[in-house]
Protein backbone atom coordinates (compact mmCIF):
# COMPACT_ATOMS: atom_id res chain seq x y z
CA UNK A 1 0.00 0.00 0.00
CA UNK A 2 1.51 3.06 -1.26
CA UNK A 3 1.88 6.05 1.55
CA UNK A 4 -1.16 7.97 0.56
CA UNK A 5 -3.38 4.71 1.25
CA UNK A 6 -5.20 6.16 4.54
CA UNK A 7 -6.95 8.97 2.90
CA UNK A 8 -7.78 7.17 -0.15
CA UNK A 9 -8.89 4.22 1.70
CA UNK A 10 -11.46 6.25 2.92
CA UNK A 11 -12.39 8.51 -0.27
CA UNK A 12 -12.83 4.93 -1.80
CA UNK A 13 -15.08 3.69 0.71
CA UNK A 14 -16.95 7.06 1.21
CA UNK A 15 -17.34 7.09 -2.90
CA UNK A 16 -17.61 3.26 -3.32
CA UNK A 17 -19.68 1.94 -0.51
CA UNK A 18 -21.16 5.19 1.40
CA UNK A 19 -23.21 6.40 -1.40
CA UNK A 20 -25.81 6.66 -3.81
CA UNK A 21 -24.19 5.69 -7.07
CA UNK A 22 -20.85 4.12 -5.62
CA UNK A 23 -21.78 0.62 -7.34
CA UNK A 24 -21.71 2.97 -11.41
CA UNK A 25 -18.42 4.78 -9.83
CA UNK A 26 -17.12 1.12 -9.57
CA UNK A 27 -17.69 0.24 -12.48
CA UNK A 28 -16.71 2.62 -14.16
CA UNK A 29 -13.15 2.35 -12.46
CA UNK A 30 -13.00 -1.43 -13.33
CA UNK A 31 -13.78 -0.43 -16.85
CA UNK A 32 -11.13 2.67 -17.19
CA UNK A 33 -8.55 0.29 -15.60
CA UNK A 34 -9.31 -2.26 -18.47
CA UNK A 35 -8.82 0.43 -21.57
CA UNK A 36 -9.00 4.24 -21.12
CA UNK A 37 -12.03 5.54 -22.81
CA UNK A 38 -14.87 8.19 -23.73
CA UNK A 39 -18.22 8.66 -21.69
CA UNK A 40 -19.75 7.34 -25.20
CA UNK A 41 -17.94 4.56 -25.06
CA UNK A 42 -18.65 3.97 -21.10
CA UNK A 43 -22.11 4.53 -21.51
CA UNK A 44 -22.76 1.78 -24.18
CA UNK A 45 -20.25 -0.88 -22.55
CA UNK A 46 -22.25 0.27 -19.19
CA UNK A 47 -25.62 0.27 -20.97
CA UNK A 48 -26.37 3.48 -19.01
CA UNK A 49 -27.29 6.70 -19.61
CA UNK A 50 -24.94 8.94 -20.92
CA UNK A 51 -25.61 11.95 -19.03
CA UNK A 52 -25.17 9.63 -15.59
CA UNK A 53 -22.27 8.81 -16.73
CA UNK A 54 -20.49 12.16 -17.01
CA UNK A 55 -21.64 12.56 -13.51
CA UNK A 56 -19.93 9.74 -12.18
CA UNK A 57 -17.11 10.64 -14.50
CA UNK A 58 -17.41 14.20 -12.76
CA UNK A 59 -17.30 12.97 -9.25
CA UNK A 60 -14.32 10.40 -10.16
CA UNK A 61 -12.47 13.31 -11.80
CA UNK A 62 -13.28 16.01 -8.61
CA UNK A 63 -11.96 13.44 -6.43
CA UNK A 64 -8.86 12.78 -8.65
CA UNK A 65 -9.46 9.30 -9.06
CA UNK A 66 -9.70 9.26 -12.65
CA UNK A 67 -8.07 12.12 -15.20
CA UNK A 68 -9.03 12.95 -18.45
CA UNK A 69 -7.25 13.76 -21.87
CA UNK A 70 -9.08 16.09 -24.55
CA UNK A 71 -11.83 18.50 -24.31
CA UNK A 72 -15.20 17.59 -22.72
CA UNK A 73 -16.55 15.58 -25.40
CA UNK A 74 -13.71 13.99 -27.18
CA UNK A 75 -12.20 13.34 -23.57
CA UNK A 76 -10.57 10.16 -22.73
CA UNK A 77 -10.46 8.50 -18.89
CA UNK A 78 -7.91 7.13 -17.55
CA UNK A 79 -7.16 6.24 -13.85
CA UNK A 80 -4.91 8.80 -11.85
CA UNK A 81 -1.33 7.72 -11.42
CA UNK A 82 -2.46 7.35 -7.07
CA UNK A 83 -5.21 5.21 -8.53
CA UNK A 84 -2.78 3.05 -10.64
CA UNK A 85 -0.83 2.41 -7.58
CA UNK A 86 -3.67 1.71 -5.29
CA UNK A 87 -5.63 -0.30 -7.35
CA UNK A 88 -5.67 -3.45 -4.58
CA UNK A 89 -6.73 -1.23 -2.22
CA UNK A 90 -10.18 -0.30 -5.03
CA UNK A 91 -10.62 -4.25 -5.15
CA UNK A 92 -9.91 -5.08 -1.42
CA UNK A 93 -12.72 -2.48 -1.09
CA UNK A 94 -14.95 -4.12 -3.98
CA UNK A 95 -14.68 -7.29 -2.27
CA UNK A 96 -15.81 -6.97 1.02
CA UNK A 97 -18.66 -5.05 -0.11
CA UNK A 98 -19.98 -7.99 -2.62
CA UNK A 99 -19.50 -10.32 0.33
CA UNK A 100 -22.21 -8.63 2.32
């Protein structure tokens, strides 16, 4: 666990497990971690709506989780370097809420 785990441990939980919508931010992370790509894109493989979407995408982004390439519409995700290096920590998280 890299030396900025503490607070993220508990951004991830607060945005993961502590509220409305934390189950879309998840996946959304699992999917950016695959291949880095455009709401558009997110929304299909997601079968959401694209407009929820860029709100998740906003949150992750906010909370500099995720980090973007392009302008708004042409952007591209991909996970923040502190998310790269914590990404255990996301699944360790993942897991022990799907257990419950």
């Amino acid at each position: 666990m890299a030396t900025n785990a503490r607070p993220l441990k508990h951004l991830l939980g607060w945005l993961i497990a502590g509220t409305r919508g934390g189950m879309t931010r998840a996946r959304i992370i699992k999917a950016v971690h695959e291949t880095p790509q455009n709401a558009n894109k997110l929304a299909t493989l997601l079968k959401m709506d694209y407009k929820t979407i860029r709100h998740h995408l906003d949150v992750l982004e906010k909370n500099r989780l995720i980090t973007s390439v392009g302008d708004k519409y042409g952007a591209t995700y991909f996970l923040s370097q502190i998310m790269e290096d914590n990404y255990g920590l996301f699944e360790e998280i993942l897991n022990k809420i799907w257990k419950k």
